[in-house]
N, C-alpha and C. Protein backbone atom coordinates (compact mmCIF):
# COMPACT_ATOMS: atom_id res chain seq x y z
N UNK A 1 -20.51 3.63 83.04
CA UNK A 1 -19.38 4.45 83.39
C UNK A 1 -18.62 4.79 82.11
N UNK A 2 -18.44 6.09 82.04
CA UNK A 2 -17.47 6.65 80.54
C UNK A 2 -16.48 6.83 81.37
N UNK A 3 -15.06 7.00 80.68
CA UNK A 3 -13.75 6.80 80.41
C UNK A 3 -13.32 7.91 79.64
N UNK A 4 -12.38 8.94 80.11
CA UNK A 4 -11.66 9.59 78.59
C UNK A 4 -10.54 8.89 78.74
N UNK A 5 -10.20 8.61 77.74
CA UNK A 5 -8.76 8.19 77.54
C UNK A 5 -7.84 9.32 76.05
N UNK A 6 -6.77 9.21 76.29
CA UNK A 6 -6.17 9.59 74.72
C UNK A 6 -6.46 8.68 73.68
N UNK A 7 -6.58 9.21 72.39
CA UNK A 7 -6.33 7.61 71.37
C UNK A 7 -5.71 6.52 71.48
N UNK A 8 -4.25 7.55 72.17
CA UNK A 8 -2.90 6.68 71.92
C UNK A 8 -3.20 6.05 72.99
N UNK A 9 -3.70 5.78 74.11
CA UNK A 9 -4.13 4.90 74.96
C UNK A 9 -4.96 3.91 75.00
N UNK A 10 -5.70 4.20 74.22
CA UNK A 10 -7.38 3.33 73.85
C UNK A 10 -6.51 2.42 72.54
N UNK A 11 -5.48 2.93 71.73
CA UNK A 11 -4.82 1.70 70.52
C UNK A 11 -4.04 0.82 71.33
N UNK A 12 -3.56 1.23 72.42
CA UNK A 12 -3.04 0.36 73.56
C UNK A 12 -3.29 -0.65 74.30
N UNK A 13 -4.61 0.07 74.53
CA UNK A 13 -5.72 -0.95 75.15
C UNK A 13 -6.25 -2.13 74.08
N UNK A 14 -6.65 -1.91 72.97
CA UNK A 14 -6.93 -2.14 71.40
C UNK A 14 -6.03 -3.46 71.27
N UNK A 15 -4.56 -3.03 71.93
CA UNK A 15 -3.52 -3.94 71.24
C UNK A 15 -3.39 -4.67 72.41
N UNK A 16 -3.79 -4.67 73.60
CA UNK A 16 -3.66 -5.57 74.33
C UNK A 16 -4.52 -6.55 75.16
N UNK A 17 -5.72 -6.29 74.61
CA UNK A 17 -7.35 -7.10 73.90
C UNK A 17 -6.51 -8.18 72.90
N UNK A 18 -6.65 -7.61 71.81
CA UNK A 18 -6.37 -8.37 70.47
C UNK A 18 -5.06 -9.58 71.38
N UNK A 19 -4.22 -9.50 71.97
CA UNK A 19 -2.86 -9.87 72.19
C UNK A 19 -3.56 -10.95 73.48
N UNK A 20 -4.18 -10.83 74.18
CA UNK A 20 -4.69 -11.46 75.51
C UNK A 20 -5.82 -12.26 74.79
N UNK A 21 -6.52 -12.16 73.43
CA UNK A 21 -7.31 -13.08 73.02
C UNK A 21 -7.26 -14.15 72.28
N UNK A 22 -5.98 -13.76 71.45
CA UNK A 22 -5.40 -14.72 71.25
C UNK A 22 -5.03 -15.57 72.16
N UNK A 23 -4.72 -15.28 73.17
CA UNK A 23 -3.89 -16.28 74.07
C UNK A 23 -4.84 -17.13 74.79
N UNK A 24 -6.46 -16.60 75.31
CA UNK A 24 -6.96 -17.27 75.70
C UNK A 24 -7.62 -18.50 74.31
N UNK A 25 -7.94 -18.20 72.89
CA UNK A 25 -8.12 -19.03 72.18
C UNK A 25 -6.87 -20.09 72.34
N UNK A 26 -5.38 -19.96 72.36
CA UNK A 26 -4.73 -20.83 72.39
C UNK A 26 -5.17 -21.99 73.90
N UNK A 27 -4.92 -21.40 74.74
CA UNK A 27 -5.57 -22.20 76.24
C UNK A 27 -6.88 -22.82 75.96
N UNK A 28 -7.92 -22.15 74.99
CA UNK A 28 -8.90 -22.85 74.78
C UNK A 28 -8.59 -24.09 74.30
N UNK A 29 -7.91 -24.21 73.34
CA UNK A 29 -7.56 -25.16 72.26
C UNK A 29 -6.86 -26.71 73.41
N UNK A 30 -6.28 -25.60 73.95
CA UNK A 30 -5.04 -26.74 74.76
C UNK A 30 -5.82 -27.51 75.88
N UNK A 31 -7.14 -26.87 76.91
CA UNK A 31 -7.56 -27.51 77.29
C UNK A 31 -7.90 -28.10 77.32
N UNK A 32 -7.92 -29.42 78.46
CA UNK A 32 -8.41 -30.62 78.66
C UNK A 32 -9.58 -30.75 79.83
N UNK A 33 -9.61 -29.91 80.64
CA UNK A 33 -10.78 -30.08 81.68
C UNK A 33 -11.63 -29.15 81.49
N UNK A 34 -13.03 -29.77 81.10
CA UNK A 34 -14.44 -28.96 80.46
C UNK A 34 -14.32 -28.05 81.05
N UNK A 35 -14.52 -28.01 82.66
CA UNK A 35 -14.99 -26.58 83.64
C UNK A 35 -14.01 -25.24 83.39
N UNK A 36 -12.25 -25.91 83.11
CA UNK A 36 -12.05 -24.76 82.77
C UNK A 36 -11.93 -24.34 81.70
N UNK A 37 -11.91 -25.51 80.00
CA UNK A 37 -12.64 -24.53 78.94
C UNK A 37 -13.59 -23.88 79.04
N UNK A 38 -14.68 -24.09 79.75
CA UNK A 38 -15.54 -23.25 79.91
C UNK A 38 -16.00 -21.93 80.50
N UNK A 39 -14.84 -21.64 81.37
CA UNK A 39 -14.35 -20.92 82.05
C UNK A 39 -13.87 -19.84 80.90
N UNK A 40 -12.67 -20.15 80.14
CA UNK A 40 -11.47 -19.61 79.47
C UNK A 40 -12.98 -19.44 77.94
N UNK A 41 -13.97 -20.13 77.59
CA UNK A 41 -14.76 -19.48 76.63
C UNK A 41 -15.54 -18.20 77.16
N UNK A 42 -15.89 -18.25 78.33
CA UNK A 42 -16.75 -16.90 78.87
C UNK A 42 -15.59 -15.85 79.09
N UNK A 43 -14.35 -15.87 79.53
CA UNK A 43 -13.53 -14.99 78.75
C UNK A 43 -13.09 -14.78 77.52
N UNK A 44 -13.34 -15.50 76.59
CA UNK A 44 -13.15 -14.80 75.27
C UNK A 44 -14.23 -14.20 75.19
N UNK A 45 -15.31 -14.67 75.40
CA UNK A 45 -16.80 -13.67 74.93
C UNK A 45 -16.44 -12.69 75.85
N UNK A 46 -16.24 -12.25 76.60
CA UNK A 46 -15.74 -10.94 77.87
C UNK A 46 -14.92 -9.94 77.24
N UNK A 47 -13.44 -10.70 76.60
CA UNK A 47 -12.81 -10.03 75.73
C UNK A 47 -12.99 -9.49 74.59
N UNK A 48 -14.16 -10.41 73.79
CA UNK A 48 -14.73 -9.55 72.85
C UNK A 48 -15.21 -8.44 72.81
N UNK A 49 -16.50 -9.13 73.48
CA UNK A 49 -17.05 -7.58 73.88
C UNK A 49 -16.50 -6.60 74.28
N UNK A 50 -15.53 -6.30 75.20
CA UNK A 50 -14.70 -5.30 75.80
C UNK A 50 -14.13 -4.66 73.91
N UNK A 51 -13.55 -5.81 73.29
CA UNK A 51 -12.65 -5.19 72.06
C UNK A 51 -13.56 -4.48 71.34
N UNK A 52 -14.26 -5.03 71.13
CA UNK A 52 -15.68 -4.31 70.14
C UNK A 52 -16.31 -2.85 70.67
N UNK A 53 -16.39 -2.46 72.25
CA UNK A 53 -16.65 -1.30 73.02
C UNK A 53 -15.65 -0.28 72.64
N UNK A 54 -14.04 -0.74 72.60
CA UNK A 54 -12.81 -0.33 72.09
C UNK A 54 -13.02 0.32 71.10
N UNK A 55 -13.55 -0.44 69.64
CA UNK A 55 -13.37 -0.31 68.50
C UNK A 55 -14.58 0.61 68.09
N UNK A 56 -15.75 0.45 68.52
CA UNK A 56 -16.39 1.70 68.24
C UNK A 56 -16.60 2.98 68.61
């Protein structure tokens, strides 16, 4: 599925990837129960990828 977006929408999107991945690395860090670090790592790889689709 393609998407048009404006730029100024897609740096938006851009900035709120970057801003939501951080946050799940912090929760990564903080967790204590495996299932849901493991959980909160298959969303960072999710978020990556999504940022990286963004960025090119």
């Amino acid at each position: 599925m393609n998407i048009d977006i404006a730029e100024q929408d897609a740096d938006l999107l851009r900035l709120l990837l970057v801003k939501e991945l951080e946050e799940t690395r912090v929760e990564i860090h903080h967790a204590r129960n495996l299932e849901f670090k493991l959980g909160l790592e298959a969303r960072e790889t999710n978020l990556r990828t999504l940022l990286n689709r963004f960025q090119s």
